[in-house]
Protein backbone atom coordinates (compact mmCIF):
# COMPACT_ATOMS: atom_id res chain seq x y z
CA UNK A 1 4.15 -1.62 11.85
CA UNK A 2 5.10 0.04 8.80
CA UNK A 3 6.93 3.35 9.20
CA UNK A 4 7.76 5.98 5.65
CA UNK A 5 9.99 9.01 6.98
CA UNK A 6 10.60 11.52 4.87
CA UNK A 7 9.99 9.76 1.94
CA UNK A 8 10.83 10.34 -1.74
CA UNK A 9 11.00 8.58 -5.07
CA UNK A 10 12.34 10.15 -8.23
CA UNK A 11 12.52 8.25 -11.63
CA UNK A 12 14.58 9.13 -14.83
CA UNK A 13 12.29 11.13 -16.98
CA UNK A 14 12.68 9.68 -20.53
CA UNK A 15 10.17 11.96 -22.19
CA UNK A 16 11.82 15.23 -21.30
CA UNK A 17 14.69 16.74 -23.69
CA UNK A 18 17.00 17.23 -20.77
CA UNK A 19 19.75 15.44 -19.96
CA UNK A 20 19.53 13.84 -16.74
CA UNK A 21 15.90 15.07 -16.01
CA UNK A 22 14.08 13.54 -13.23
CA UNK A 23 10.39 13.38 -12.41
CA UNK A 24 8.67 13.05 -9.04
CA UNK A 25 6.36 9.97 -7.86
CA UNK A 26 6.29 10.89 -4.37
CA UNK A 27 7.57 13.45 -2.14
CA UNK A 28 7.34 14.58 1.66
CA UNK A 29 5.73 11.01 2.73
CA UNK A 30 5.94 10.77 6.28
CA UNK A 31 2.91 7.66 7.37
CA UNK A 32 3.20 4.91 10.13
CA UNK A 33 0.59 2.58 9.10
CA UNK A 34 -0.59 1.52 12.53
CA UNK A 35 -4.43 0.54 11.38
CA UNK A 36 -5.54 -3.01 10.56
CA UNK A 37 -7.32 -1.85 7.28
CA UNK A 38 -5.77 1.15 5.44
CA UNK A 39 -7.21 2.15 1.96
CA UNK A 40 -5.25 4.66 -0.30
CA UNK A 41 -7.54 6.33 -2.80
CA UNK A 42 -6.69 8.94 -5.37
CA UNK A 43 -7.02 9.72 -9.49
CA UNK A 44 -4.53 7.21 -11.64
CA UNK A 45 -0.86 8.64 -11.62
CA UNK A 46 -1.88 9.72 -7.62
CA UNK A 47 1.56 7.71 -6.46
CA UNK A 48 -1.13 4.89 -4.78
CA UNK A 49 1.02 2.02 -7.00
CA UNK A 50 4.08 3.25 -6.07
CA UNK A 51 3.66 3.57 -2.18
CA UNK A 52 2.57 0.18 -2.52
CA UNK A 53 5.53 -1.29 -3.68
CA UNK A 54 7.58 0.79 -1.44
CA UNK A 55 6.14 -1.39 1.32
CA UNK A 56 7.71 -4.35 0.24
CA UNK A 57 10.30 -3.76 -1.29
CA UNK A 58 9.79 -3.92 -4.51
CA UNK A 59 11.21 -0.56 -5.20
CA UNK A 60 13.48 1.45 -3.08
CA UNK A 61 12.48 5.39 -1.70
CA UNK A 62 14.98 7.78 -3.56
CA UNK A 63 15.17 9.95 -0.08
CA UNK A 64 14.05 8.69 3.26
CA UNK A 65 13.24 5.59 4.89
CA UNK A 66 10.79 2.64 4.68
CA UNK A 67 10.68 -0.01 7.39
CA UNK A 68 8.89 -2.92 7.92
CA UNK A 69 7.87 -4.67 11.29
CA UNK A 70 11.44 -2.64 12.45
CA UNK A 71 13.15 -3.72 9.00
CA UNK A 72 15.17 -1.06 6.72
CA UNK A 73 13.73 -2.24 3.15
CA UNK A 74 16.58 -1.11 2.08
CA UNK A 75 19.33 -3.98 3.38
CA UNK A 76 16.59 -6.22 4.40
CA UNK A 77 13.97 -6.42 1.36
CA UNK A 78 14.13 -10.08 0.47
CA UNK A 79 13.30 -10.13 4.77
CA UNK A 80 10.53 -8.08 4.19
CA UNK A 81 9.05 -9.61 1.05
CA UNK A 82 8.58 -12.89 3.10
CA UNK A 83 6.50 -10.72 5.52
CA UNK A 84 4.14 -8.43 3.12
CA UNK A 85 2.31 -10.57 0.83
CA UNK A 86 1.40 -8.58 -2.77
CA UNK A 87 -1.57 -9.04 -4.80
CA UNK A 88 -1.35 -7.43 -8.15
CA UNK A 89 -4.13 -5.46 -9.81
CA UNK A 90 -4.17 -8.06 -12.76
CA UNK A 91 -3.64 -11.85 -11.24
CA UNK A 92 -2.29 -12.51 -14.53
CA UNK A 93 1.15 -11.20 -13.89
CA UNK A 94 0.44 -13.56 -10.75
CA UNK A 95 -0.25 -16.78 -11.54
CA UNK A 96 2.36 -18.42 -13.42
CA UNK A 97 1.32 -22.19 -13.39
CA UNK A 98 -1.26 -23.76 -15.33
CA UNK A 99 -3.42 -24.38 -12.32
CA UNK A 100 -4.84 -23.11 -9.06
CA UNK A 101 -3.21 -26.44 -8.18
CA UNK A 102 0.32 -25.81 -9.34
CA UNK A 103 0.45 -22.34 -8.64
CA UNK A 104 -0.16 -22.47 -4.88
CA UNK A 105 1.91 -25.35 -4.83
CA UNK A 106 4.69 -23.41 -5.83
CA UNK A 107 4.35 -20.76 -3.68
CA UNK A 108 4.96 -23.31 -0.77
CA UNK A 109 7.99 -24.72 -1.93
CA UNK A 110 9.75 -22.70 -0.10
CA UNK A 111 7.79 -23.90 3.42
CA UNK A 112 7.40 -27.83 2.57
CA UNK A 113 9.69 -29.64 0.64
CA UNK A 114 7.68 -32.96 0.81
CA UNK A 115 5.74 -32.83 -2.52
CA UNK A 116 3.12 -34.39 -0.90
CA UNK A 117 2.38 -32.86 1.99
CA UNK A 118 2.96 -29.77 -0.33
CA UNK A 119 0.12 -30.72 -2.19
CA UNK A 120 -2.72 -31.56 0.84
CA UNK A 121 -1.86 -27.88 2.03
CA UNK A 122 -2.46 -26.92 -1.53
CA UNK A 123 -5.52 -28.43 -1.45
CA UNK A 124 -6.62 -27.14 2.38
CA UNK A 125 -6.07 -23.68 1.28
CA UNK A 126 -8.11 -23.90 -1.96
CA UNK A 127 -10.54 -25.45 -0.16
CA UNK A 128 -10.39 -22.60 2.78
CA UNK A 129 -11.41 -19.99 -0.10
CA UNK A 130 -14.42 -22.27 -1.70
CA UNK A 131 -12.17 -22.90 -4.50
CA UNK A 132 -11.76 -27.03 -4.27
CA UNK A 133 -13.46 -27.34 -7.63
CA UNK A 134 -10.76 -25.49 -9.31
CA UNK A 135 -7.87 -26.96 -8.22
CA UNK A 136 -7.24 -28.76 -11.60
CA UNK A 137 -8.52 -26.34 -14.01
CA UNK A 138 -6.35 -24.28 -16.50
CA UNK A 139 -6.28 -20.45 -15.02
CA UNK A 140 -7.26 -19.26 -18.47
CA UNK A 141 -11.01 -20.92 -18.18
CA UNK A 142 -11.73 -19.10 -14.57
CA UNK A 143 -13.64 -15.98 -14.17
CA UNK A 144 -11.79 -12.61 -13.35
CA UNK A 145 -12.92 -12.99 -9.81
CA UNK A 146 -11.60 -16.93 -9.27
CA UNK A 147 -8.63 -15.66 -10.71
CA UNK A 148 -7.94 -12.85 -8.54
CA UNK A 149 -9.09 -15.35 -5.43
CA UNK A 150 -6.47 -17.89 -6.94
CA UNK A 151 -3.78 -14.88 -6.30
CA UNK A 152 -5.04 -13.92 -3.20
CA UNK A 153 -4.59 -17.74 -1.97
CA UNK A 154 -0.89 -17.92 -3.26
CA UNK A 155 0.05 -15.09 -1.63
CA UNK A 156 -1.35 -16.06 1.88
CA UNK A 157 0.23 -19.57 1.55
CA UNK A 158 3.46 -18.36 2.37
CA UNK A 159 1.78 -16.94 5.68
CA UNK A 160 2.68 -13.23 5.45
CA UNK A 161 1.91 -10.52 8.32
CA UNK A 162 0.67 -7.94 6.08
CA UNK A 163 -0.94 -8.31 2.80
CA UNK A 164 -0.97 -5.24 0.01
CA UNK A 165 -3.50 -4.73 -2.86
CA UNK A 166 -2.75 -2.68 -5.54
CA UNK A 167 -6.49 -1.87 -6.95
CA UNK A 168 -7.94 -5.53 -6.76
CA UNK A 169 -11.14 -4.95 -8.05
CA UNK A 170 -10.50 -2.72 -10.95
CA UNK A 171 -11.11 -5.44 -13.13
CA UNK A 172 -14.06 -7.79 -11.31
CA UNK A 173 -17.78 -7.58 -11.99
CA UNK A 174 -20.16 -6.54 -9.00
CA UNK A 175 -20.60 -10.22 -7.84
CA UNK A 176 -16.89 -10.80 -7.91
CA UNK A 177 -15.98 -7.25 -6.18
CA UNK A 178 -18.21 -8.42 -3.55
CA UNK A 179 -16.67 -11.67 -3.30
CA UNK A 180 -13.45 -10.23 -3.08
CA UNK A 181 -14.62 -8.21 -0.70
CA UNK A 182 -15.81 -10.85 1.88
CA UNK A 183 -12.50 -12.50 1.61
CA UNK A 184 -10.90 -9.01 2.45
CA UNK A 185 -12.79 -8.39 5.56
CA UNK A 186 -12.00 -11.91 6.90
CA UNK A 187 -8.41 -11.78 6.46
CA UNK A 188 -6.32 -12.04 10.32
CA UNK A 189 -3.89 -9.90 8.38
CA UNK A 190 -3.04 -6.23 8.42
CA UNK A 191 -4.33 -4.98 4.92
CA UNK A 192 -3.42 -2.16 2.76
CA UNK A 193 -5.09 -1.73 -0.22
CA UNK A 194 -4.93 0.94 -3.13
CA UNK A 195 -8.53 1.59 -4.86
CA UNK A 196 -11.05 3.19 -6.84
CA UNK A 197 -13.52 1.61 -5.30
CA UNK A 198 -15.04 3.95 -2.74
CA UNK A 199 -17.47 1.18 -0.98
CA UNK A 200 -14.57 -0.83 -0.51
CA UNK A 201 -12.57 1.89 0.94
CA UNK A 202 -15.60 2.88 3.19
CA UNK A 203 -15.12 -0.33 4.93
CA UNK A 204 -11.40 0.41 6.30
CA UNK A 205 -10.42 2.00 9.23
CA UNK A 206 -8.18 4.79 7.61
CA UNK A 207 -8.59 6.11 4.14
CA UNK A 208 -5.37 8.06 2.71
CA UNK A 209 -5.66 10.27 -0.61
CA UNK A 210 -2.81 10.86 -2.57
CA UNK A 211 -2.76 13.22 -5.27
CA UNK A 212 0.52 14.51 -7.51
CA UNK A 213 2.53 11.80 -5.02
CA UNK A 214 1.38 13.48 -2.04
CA UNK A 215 -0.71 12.99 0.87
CA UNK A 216 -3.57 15.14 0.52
CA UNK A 217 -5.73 13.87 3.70
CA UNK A 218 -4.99 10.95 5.93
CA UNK A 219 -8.43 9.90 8.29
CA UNK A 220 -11.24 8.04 9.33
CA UNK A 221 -13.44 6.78 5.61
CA UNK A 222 -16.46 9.21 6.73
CA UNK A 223 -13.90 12.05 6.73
CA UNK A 224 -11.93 11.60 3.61
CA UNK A 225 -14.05 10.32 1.20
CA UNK A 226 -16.25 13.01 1.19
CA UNK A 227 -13.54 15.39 0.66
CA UNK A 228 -12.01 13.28 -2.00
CA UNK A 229 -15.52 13.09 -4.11
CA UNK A 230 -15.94 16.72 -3.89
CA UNK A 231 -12.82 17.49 -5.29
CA UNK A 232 -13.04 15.12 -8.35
CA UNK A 233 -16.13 16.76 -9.03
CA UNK A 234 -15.40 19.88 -9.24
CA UNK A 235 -12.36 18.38 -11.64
């Protein structure tokens, strides 16, 4: 389970003409993510991003505490990035490697050092997503979609227990979204995701909107969704 207690992150504030000024990304977050499928939703500069990275240590809580299947991100975030698996918004700060190939490949290093056998498992997990015919081709010539399924598959090669998605399918076309989708819902994984897409986060079993780095409601999709529609359009 992941636990946020009292949470707070503050960031230097480089646009203000004080000295020393501060500004606020999130404040008062107090969430045990207990549910299988958790969606945050909530307008861009909402705080979604940064919880997200909170939960694997990518950055640190200015106030409060974040831990992670019982671990203190704090002392134990390289622990916790081997458990919660991250899947950027744009797989191209991702995917490093020239391939699908290489790329998953080198997110196993760590797991198999028998180039060989690191390269079958390559292989079976390309193949586990419908992706075999890829596995040679450069990353530039796939679609947005194959791209993002490329990331999804490096991440899960390392075998986390949790995987976070920071707005995967702001940048996919309809047949793509739904792709990603499908792969979502079949995932043994706890998943949290941060969207914009409201069909996607209809599909979770707890939606949580954040706005001006706070929670605003925390429930069942049916609940909060509504609530969060009506407010935008009234914005």
């Amino acid at each position: 389970m992941i636990q946020l207690e009292g949470v707070k992150v503050e960031v230097p504030d480089f646009a203000s003409q004080v000295r020393g000024a501060s500004k606020e990304l999130l404040a008062d977050i107090n969430l045990a993510f207990t549910e299988q499928r958790i969606a945050l939703i909530g307008s861009n500069g909402s705080g979604k991003s940064t919880l997200l990275k909170l939960l694997n240590g990518l950055i640190l809580p200015s106030a409060g505490q974040v831990t992670v299947l019982g671990l203190d991100t704090r002392p134990h975030g390289k622990d916790v990035r081997r458990r919660v698996g991250y899947v950027f918004t744009d797989p191209s700060a991702q995917l490093v490697m020239s391939t699908p190939l290489d790329d998953i490949q080198l997110s196993l290093r760590t797991l198999i050092s028998d180039k060989d056998l690191r390269r079958r498992r390559a292989l079976a997990l390309l193949a586990e997503r419908g992706l075999s015919e890829l596995a040679d081709q450069s990353i530039y010539d796939l679609s947005g979609g194959e791209r993002q399924l490329v990331s999804l598959t490096t991440v899960l090669a390392v075998e986390p227990e949790i995987i976070v998605a920071d707005e995967p399918t702001t940048l996919l076309d309809l047949r793509n979204r739904l792709t990603l989708r499908r792969a979502f819902a079949q995932l043994p994984q706890q998943l949290i995701v941060s969207t914009h897409d409201l069909e996607l986060a209809a599909e979770m079993d707890r939606v949580i909107w954040l706005e001006g780095g706070r929670v605003v409601a925390d429930g069942a999709p049916a609940a909060v969704i509504p609530q969060y529609e009506e407010a935008m359009a009234l914005v």
